[in-house]
PDB file of N, CA and C in Angstrom:
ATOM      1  N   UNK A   1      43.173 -20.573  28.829  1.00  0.00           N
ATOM      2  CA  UNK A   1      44.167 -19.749  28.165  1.00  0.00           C
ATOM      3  C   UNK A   1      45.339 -19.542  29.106  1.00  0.00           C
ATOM      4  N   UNK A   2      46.333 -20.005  28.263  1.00  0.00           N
ATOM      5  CA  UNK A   2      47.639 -19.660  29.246  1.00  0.00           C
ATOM      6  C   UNK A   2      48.215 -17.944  29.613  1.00  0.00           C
ATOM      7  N   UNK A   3      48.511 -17.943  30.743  1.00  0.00           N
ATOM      8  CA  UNK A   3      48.702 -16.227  31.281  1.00  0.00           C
ATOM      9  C   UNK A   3      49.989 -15.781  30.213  1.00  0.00           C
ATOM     10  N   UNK A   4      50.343 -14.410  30.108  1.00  0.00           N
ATOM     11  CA  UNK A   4      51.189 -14.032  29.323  1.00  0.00           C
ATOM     12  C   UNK A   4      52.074 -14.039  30.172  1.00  0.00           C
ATOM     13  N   UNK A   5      52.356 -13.896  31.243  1.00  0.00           N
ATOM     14  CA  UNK A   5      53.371 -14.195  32.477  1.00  0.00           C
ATOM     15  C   UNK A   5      54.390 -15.029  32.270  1.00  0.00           C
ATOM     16  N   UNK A   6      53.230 -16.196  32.189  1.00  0.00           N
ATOM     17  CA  UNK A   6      54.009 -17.732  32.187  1.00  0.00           C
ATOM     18  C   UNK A   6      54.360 -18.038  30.942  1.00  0.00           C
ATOM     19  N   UNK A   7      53.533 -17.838  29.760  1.00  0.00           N
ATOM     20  CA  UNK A   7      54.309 -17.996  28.089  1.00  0.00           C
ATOM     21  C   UNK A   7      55.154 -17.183  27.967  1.00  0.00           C
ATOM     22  N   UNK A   8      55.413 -15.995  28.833  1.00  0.00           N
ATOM     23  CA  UNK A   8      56.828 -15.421  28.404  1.00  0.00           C
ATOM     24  C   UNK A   8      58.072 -16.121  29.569  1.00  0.00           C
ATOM     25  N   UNK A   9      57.546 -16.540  30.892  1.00  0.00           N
ATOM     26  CA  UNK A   9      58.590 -17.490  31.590  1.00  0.00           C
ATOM     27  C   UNK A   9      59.101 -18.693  30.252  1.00  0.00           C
ATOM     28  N   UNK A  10      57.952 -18.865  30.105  1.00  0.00           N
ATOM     29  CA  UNK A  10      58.438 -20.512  29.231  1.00  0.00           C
ATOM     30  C   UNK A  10      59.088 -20.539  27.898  1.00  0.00           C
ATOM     31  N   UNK A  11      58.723 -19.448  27.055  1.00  0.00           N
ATOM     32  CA  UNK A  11      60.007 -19.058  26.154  1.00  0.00           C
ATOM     33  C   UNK A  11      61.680 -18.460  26.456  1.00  0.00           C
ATOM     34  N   UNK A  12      61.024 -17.296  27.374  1.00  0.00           N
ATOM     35  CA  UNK A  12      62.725 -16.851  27.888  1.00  0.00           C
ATOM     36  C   UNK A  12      63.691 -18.168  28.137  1.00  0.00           C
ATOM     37  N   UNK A  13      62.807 -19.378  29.119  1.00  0.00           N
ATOM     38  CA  UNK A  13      63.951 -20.456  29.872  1.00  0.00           C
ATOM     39  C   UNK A  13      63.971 -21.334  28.262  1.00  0.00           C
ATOM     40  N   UNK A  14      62.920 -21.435  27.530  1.00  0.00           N
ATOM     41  CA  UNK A  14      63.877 -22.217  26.648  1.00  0.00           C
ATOM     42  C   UNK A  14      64.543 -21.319  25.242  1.00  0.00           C
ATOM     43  N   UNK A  15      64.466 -20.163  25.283  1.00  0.00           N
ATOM     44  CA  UNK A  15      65.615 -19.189  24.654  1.00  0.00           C
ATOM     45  C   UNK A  15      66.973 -19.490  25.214  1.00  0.00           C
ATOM     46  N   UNK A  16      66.819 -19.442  27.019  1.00  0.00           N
ATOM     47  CA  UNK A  16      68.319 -19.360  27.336  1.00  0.00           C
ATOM     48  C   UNK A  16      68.928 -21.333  27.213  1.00  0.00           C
ATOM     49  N   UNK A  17      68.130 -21.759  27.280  1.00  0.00           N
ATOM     50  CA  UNK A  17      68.307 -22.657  26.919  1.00  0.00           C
ATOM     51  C   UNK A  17      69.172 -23.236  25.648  1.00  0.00           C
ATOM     52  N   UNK A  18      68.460 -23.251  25.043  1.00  0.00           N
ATOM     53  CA  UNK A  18      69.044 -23.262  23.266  1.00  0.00           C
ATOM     54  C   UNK A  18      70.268 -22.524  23.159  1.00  0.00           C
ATOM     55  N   UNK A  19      70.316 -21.336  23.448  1.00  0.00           N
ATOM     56  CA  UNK A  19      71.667 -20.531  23.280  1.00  0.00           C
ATOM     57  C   UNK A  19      72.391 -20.701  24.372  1.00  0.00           C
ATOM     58  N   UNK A  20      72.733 -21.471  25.328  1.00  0.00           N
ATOM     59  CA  UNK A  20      73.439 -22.250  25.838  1.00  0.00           C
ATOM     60  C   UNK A  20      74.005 -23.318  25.252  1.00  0.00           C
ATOM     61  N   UNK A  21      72.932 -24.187  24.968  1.00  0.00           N
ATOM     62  CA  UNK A  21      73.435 -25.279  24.546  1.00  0.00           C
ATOM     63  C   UNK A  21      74.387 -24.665  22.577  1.00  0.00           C
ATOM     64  N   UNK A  22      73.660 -23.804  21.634  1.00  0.00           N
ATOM     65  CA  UNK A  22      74.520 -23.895  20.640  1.00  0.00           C
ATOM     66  C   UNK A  22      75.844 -22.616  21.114  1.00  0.00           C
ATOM     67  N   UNK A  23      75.621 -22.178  22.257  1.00  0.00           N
ATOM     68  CA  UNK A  23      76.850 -20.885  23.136  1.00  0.00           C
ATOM     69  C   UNK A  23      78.034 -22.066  22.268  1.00  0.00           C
ATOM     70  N   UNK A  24      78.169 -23.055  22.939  1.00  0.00           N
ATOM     71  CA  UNK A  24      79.314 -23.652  23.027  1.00  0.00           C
ATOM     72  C   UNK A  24      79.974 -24.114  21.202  1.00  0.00           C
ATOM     73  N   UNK A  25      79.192 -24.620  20.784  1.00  0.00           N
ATOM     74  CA  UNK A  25      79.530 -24.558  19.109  1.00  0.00           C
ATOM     75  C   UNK A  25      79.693 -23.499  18.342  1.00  0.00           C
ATOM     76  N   UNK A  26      78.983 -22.426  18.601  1.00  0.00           N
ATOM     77  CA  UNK A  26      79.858 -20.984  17.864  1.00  0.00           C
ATOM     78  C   UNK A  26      80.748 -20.892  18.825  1.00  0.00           C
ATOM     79  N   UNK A  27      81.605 -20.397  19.715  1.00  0.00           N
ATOM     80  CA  UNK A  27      82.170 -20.701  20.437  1.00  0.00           C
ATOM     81  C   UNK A  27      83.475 -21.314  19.997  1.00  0.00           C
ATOM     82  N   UNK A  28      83.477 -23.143  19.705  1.00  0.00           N
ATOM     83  CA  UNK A  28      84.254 -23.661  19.510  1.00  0.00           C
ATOM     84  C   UNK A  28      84.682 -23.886  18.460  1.00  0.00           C
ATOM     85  N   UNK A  29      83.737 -23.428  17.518  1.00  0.00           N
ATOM     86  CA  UNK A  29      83.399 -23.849  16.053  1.00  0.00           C
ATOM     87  C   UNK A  29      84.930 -24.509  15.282  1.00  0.00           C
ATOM     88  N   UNK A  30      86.119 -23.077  15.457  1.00  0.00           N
ATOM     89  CA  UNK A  30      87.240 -23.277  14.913  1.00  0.00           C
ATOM     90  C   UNK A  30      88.673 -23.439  15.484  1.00  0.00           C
ATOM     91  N   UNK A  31      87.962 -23.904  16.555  1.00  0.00           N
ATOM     92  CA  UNK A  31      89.395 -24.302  17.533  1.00  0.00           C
ATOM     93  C   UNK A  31      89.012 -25.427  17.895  1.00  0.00           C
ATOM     94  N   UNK A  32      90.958 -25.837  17.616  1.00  0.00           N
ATOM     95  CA  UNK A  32      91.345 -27.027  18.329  1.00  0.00           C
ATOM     96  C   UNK A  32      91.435 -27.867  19.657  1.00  0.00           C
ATOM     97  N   UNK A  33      90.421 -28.634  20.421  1.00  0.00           N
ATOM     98  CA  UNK A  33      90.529 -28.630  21.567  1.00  0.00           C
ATOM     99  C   UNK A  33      91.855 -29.250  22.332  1.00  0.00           C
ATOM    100  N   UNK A  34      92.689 -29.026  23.366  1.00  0.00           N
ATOM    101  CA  UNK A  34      93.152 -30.164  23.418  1.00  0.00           C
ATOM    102  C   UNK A  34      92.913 -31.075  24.214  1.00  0.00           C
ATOM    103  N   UNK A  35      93.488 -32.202  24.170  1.00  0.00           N
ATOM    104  CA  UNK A  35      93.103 -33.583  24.928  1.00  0.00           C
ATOM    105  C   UNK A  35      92.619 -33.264  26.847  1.00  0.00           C
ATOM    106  N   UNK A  36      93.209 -32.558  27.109  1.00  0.00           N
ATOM    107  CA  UNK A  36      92.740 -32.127  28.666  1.00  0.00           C
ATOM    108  C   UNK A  36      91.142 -31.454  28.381  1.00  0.00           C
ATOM    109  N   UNK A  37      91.272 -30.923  27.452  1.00  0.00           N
ATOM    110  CA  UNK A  37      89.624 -29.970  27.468  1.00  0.00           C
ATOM    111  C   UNK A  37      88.870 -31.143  26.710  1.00  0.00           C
ATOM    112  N   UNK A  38      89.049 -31.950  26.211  1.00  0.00           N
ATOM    113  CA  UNK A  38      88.174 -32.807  25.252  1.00  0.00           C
ATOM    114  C   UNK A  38      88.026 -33.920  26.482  1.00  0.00           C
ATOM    115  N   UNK A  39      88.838 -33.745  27.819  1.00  0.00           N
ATOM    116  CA  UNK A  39      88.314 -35.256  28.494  1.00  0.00           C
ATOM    117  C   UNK A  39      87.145 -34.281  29.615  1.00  0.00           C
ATOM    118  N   UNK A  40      87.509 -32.432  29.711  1.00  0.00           N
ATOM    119  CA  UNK A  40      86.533 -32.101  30.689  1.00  0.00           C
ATOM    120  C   UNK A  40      85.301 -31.739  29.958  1.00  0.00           C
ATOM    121  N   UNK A  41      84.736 -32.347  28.947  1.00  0.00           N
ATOM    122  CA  UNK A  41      83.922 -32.093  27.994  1.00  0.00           C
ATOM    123  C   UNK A  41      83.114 -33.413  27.982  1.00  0.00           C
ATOM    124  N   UNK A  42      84.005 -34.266  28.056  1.00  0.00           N
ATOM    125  CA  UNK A  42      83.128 -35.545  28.105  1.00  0.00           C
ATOM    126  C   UNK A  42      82.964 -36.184  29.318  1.00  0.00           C
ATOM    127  N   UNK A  43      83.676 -35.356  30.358  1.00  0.00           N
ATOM    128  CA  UNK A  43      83.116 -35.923  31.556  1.00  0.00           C
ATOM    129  C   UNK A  43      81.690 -34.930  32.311  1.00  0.00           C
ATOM    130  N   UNK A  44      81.809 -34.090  31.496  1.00  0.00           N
ATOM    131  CA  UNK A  44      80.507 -32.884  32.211  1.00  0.00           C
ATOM    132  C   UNK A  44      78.776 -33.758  32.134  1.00  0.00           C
ATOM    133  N   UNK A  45      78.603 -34.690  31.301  1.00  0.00           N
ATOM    134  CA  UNK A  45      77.292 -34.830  31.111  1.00  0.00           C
ATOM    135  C   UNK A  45      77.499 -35.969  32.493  1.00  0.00           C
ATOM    136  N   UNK A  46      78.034 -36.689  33.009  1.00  0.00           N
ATOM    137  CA  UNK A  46      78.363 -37.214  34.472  1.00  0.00           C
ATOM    138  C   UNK A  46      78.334 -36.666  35.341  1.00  0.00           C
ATOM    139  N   UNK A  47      78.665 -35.091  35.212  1.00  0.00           N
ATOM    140  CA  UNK A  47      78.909 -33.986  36.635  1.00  0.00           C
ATOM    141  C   UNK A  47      77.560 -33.926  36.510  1.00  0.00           C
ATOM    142  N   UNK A  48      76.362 -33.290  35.571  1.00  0.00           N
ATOM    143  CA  UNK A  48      75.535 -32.976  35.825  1.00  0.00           C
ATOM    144  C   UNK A  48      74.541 -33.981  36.487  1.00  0.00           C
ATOM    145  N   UNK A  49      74.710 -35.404  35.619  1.00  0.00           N
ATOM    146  CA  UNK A  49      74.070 -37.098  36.189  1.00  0.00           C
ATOM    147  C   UNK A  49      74.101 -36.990  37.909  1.00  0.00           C
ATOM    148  N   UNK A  50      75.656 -36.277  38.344  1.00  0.00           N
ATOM    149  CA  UNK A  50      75.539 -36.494  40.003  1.00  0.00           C
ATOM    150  C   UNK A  50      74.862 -35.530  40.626  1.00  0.00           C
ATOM    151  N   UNK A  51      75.273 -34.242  39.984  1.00  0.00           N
ATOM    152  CA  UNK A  51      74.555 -32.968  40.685  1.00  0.00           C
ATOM    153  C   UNK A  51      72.799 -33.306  40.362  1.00  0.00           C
ATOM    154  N   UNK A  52      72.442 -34.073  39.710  1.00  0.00           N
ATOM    155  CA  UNK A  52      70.615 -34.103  40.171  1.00  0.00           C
ATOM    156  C   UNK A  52      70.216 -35.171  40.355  1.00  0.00           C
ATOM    157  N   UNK A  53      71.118 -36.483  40.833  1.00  0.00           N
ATOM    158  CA  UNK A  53      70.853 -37.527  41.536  1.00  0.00           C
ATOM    159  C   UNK A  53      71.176 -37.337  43.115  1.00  0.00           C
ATOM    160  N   UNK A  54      71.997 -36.576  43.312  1.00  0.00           N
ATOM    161  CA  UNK A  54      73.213 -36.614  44.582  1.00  0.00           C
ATOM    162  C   UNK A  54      71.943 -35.925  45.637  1.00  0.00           C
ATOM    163  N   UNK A  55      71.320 -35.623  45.794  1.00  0.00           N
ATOM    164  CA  UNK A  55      70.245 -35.146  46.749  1.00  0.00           C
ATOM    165  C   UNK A  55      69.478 -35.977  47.097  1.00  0.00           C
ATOM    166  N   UNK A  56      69.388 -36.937  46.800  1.00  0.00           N
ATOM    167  CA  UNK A  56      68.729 -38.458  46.754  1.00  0.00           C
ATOM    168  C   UNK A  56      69.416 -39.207  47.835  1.00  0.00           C
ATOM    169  N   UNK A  57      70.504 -39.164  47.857  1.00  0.00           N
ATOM    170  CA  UNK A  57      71.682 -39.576  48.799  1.00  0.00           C
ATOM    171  C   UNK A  57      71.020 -39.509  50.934  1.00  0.00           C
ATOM    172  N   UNK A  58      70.726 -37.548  50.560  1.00  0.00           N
ATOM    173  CA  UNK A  58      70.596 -37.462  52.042  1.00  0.00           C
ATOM    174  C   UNK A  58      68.521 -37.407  52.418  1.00  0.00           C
ATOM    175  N   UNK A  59      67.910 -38.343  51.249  1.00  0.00           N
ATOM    176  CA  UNK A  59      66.536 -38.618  51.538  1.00  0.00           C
ATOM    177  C   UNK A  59      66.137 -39.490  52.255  1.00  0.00           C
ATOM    178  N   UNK A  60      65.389 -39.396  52.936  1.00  0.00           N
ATOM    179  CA  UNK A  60      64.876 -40.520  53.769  1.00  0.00           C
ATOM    180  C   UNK A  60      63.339 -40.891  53.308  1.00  0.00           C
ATOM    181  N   UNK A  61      63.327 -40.729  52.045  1.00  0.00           N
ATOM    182  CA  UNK A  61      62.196 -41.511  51.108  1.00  0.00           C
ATOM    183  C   UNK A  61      62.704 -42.589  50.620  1.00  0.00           C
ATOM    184  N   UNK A  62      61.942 -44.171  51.444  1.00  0.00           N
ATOM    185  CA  UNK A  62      62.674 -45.424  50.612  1.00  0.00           C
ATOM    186  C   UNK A  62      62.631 -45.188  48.943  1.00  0.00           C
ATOM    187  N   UNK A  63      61.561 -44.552  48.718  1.00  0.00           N
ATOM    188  CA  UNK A  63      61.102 -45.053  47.049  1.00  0.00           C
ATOM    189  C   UNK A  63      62.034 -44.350  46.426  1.00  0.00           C
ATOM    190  N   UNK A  64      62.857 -42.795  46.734  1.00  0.00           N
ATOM    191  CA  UNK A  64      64.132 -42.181  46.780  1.00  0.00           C
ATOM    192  C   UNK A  64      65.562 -43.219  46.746  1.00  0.00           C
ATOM    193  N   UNK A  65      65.474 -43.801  47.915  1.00  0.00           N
ATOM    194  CA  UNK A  65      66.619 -44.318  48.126  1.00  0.00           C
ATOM    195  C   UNK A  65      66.553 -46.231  47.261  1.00  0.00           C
ATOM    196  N   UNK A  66      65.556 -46.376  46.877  1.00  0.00           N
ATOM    197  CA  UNK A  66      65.407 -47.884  46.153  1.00  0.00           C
ATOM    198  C   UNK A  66      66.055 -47.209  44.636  1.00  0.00           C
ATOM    199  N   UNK A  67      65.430 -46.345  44.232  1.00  0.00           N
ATOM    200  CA  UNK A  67      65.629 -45.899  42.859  1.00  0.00           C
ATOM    201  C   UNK A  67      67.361 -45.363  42.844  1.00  0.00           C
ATOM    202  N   UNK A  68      67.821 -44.609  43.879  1.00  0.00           N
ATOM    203  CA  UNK A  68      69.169 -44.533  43.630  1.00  0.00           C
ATOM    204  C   UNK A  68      70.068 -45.772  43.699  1.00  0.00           C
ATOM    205  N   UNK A  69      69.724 -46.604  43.891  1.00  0.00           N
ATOM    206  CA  UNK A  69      70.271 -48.018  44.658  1.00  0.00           C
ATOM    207  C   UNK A  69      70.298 -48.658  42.843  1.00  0.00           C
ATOM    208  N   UNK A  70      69.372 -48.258  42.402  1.00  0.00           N
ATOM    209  CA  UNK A  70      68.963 -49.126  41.171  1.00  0.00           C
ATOM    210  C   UNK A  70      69.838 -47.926  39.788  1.00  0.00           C
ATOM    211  N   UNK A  71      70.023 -46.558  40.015  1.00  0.00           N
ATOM    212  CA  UNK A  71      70.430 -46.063  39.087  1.00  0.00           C
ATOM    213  C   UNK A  71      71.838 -46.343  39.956  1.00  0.00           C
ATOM    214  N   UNK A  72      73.020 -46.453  40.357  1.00  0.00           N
ATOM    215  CA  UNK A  72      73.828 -46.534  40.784  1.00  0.00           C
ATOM    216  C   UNK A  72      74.329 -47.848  39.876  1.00  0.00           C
ATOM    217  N   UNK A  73      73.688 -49.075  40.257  1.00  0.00           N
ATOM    218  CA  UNK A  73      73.511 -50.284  39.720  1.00  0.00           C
ATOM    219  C   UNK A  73      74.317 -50.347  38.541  1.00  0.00           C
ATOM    220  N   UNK A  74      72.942 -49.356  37.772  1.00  0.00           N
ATOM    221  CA  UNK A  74      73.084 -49.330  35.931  1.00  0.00           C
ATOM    222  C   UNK A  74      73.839 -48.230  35.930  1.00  0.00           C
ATOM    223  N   UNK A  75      74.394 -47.686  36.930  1.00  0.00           N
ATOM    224  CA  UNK A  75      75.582 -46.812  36.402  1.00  0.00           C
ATOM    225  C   UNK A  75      76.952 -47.864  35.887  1.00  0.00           C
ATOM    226  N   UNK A  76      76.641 -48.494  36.838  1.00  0.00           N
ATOM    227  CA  UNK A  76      78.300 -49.879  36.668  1.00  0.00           C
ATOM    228  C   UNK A  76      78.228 -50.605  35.319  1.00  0.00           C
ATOM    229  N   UNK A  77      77.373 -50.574  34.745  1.00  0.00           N
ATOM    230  CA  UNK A  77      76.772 -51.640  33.913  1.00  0.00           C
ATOM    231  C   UNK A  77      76.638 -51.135  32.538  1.00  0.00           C
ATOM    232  N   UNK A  78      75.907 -50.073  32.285  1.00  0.00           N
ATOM    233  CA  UNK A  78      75.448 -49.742  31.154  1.00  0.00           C
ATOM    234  C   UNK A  78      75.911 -48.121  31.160  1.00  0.00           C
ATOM    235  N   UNK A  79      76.103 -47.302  29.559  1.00  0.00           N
ATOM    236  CA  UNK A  79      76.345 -45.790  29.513  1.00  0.00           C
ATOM    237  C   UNK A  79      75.258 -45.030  29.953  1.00  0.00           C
ATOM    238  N   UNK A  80      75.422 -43.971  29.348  1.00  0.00           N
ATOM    239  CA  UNK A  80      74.764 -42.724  30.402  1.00  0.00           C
ATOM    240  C   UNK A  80      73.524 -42.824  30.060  1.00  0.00           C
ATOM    241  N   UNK A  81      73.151 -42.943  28.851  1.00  0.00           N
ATOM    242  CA  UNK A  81      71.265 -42.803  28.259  1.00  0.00           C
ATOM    243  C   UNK A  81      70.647 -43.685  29.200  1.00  0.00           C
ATOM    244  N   UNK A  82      70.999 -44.887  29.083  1.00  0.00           N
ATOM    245  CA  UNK A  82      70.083 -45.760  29.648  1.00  0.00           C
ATOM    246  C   UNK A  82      70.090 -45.834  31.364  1.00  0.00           C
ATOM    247  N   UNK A  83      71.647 -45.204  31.709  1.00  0.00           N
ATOM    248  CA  UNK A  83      71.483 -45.295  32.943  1.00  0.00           C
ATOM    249  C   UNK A  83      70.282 -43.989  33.411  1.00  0.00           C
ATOM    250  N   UNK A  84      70.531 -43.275  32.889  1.00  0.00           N
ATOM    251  CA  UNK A  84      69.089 -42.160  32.718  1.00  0.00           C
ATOM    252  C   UNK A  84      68.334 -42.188  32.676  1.00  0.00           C
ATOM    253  N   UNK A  85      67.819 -42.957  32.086  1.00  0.00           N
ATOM    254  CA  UNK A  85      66.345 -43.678  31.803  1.00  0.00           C
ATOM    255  C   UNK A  85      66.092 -44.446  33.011  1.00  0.00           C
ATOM    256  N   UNK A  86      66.931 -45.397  33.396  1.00  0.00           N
ATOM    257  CA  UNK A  86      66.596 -46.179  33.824  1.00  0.00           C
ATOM    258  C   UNK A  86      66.116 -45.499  35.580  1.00  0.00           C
ATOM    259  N   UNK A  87      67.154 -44.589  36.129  1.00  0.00           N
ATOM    260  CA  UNK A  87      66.809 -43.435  37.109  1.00  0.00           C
ATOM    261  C   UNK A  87      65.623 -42.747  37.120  1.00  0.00           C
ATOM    262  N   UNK A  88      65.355 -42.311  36.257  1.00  0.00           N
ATOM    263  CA  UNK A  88      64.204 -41.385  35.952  1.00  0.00           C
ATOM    264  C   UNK A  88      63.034 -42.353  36.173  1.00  0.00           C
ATOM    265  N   UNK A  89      62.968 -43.545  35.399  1.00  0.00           N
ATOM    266  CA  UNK A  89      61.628 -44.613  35.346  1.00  0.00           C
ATOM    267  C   UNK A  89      61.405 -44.759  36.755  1.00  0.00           C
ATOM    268  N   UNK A  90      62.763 -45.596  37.456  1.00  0.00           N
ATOM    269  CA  UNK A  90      62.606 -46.062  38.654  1.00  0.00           C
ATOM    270  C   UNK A  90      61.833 -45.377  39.206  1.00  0.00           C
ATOM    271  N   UNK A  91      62.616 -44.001  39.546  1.00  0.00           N
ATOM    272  CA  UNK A  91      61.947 -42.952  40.602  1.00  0.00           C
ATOM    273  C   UNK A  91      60.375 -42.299  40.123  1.00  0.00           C
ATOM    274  N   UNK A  92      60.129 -42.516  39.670  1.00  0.00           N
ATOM    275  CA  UNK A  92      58.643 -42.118  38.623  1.00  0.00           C
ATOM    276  C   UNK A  92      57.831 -43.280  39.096  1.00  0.00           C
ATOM    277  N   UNK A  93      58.090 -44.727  38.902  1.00  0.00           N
ATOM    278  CA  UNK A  93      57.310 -45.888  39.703  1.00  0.00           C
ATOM    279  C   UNK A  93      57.605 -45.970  40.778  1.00  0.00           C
ATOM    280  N   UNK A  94      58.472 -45.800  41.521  1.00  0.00           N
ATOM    281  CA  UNK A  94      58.575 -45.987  42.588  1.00  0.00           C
ATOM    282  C   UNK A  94      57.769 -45.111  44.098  1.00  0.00           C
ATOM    283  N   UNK A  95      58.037 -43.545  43.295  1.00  0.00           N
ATOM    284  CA  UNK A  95      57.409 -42.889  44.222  1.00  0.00           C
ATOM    285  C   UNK A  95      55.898 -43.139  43.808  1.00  0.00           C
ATOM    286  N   UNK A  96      55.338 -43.700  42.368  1.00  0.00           N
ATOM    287  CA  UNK A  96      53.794 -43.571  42.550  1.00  0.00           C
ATOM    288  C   UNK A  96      53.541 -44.726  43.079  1.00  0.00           C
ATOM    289  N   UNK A  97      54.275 -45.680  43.506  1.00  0.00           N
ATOM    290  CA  UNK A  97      53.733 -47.485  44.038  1.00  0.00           C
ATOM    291  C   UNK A  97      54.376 -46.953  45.418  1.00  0.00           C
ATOM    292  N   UNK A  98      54.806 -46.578  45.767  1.00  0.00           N
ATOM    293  CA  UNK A  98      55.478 -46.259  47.261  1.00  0.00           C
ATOM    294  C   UNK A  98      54.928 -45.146  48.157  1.00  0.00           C
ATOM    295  N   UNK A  99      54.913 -44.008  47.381  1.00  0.00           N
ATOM    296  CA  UNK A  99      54.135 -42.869  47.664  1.00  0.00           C
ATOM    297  C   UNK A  99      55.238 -41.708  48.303  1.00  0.00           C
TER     298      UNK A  99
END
């Protein structure tokens, strides 16, 4: 049986969650963005891509540093999903075949 502790941690973070993510659509619902806010809107899901790859940078875990080598790669190459995927997989095989 899960503690009431932790089922109330794990609803609160995905309460604030959710109303984060729809914060921004009530929010914007009826305004016009303009072109400066519509390019810092579509560049944010990239800010976040670096802010939780970018620690990877100063690791001195090869299986760390093979997998950034390889999401970097498919950053040049392919959009954001797959370069995501493809980060996430790496580093998921890599650290369990590498250790």
């Amino acid at each position: 049986m899960i503690d009431s502790a932790n089922l109330l941690t794990i609803v609160a973070m995905a309460s604030v969650t959710y109303f984060t993510r729809i914060g921004g659509y009530i929010l914007l619902r009826n305004r016009q963005l303009s072109p400066r806010a519509m390019a810092v809107m579509d560049a944010a899901p990239g800010c976040v891509l670096i802010s939780v790859i970018a620690p990877n940078f100063v690791s001195s875990n090869p299986a760390d540093l093979i997998a950034l080598a390889l999401t970097v790669a498919a950053a040049t190459r392919l959009s954001l999903l797959p370069t995501v995927l493809i980060g996430v997989i790496s580093a998921g095989l890599l650290r369990h075949v590498m250790g």
